[in-house]
Protein backbone atom coordinates (compact mmCIF):
# COMPACT_ATOMS: atom_id res chain seq x y z
CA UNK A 1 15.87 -56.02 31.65
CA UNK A 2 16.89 -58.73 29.40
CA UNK A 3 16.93 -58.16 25.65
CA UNK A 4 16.53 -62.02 24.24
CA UNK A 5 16.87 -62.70 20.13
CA UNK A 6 14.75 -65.67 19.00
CA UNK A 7 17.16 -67.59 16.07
CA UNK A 8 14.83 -70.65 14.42
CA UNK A 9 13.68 -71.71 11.50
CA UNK A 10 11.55 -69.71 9.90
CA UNK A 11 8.88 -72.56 8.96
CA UNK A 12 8.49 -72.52 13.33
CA UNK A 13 7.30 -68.84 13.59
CA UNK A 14 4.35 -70.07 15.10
CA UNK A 15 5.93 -71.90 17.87
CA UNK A 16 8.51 -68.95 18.25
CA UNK A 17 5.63 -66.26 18.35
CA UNK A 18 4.53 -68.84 21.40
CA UNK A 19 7.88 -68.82 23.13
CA UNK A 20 8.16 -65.37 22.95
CA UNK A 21 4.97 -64.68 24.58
CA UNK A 22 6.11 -67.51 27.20
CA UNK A 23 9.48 -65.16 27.68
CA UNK A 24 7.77 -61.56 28.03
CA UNK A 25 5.03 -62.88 30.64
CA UNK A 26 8.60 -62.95 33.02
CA UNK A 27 9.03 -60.22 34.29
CA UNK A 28 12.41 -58.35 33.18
CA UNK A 29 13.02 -60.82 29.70
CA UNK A 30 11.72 -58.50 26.79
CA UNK A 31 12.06 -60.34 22.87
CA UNK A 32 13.98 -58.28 19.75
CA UNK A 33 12.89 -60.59 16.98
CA UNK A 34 10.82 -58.27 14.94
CA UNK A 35 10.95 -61.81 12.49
CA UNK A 36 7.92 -63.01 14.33
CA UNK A 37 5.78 -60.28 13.23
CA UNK A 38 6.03 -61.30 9.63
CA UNK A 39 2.78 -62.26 7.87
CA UNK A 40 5.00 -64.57 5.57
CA UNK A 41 3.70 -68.23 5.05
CA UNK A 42 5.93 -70.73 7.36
CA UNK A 43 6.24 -72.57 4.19
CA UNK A 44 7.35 -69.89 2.23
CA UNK A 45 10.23 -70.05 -0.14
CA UNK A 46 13.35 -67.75 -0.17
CA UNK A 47 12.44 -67.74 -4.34
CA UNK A 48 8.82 -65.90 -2.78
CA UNK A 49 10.38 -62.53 -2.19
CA UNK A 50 12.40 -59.97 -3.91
CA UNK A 51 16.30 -59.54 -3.12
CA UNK A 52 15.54 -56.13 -1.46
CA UNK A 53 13.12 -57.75 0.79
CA UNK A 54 15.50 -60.00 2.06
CA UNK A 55 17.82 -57.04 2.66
CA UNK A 56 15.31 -55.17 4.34
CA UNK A 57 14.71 -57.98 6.68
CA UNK A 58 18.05 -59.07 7.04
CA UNK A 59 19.34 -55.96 8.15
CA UNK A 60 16.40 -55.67 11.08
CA UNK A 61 17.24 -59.13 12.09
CA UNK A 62 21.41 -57.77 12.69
CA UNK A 63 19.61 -55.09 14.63
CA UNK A 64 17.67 -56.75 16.72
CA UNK A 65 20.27 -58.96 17.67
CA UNK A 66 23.01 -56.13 18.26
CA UNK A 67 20.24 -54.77 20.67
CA UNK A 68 19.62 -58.65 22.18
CA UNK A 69 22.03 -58.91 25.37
CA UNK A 70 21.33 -62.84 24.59
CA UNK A 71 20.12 -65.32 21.76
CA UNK A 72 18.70 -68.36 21.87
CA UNK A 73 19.24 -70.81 18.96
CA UNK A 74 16.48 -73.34 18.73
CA UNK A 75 18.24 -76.63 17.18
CA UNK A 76 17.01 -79.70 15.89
CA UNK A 77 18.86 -83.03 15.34
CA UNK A 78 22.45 -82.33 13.61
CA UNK A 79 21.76 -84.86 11.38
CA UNK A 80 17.78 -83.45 9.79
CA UNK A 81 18.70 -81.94 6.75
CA UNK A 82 17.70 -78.42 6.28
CA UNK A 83 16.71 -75.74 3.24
CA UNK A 84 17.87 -72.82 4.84
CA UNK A 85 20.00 -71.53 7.67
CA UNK A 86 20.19 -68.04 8.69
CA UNK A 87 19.59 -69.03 12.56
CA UNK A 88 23.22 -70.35 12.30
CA UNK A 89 24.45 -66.84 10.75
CA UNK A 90 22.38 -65.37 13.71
CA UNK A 91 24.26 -67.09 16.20
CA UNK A 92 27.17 -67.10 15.06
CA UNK A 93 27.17 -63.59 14.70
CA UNK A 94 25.69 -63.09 17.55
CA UNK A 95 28.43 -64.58 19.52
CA UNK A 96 31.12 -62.97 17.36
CA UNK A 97 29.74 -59.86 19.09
CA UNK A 98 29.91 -61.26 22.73
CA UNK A 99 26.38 -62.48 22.87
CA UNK A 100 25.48 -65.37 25.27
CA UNK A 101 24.27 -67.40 23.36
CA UNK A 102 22.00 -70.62 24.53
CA UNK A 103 21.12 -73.48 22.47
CA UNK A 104 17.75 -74.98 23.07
CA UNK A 105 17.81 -78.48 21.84
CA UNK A 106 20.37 -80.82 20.73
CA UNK A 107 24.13 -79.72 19.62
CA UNK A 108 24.09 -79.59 16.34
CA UNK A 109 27.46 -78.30 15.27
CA UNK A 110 31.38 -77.81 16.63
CA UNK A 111 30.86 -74.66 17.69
CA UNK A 112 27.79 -75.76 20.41
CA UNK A 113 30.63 -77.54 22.14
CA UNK A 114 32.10 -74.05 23.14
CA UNK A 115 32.53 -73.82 26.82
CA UNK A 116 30.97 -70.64 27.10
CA UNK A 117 27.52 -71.85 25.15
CA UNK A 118 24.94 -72.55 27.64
CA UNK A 119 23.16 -75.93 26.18
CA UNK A 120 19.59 -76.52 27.47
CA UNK A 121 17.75 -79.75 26.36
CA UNK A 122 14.21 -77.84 27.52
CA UNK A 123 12.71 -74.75 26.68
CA UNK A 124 12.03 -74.37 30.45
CA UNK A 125 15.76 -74.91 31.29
CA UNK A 126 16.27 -71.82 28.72
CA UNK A 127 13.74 -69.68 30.82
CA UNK A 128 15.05 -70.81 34.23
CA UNK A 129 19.04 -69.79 32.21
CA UNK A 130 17.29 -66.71 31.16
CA UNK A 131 16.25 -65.84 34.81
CA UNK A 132 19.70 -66.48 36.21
CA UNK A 133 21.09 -64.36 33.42
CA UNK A 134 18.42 -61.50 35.18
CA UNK A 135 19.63 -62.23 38.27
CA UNK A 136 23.28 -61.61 37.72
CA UNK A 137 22.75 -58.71 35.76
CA UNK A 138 20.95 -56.94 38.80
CA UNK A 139 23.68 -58.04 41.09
CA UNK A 140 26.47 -56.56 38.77
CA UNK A 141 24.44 -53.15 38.15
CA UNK A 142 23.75 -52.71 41.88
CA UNK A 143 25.40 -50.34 43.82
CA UNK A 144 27.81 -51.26 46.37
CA UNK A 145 26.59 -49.74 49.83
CA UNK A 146 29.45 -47.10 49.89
CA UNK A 147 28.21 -45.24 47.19
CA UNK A 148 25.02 -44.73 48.63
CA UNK A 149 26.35 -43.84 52.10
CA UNK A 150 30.22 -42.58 51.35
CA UNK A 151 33.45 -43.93 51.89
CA UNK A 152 34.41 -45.52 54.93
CA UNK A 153 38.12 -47.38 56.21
CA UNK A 154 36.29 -50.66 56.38
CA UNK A 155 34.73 -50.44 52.53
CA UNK A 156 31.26 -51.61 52.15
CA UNK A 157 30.29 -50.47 56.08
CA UNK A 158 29.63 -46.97 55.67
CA UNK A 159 30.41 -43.99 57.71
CA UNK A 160 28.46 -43.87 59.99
CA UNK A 161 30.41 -46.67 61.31
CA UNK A 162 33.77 -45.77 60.46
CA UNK A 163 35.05 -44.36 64.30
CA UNK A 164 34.42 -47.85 65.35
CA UNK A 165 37.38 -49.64 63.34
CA UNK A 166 40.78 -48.53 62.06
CA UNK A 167 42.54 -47.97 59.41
CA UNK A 168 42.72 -51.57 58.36
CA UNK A 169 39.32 -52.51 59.63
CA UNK A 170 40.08 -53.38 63.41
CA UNK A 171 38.43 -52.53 65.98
């Protein structure tokens, strides 16, 4: 299972609330962002809500991406002014705790130069990323064949085959 964090713009929650029911009709991708189920206006203004309110829901949007295994920052062009930005503390963050992190749009910073940000023009480039990501994970938290059928000279052969070979694999 893959744990995916939604970062965007809050005044997109429609479109995100879209994308993540895109992402959980995949099998094995599951979406943290409890930020989507907010029945806040899109055009609401940080001035709309108290200052514990904002702690309350910044504090479930650290969780959910400390439980994310990957976020995905949806950008728009670098030079659109913006209000806001907590989907840039998100990802930052989020990478400052050894999230992947994949950009879905346009670079809009330094930091989206990093080698190790995945940069996807499309959102179906981030779902086809997404499924790679799957695909690795279930190849790194398989279990090599000798643990299933005990050690053997040869490794990964098992022992039922091990009076065949040698001590160094030969026959």
């Amino acid at each position: 299972m893959i744990r995916v964090y939604l970062a965007s713009m809050f005044s997109t929650i429609e479109d995100m609330r879209k994308r993540k029911n895109e992402l959980e009709a995949i099998h094995g991708l599951e979406v943290t962002s409890r930020w989507l189920k907010e029945a806040a206006s899109p055009i609401a203004s940080i001035h709309d809500f108290t200052p514990a309110n904002h702690m309350a829901c910044a504090i479930d949007d650290v969780e959910d991406i400390l439980n994310a295994d990957v976020v995905v920052l949806f950008t728009i062009d670098g030079d659109t002014p913006t209000k806001r930005g907590g989907r840039h503390f998100e990802s930052g963050f989020a990478y400052g705790r050894g999230r992947k992190l994949i950009v879905c749009g346009p670079k809009e910073n330094i930091f989206h130069y990093l080698p190790d940000v995945t940069v996807c023009p499309t959102f179906e480039e981030v779902k086809h990323e997404l499924l790679k990501i799957r695909y690795e994970q279930s190849r790194r938290n398989s279990q090599p064949l000798t643990a299933s059928l005990g050690s053997s000279p040869v490794g990964t052969w098992g022992s039922a085959y091990a009076g065949n070979y040698t001590a160094n694999g030969s026959r």
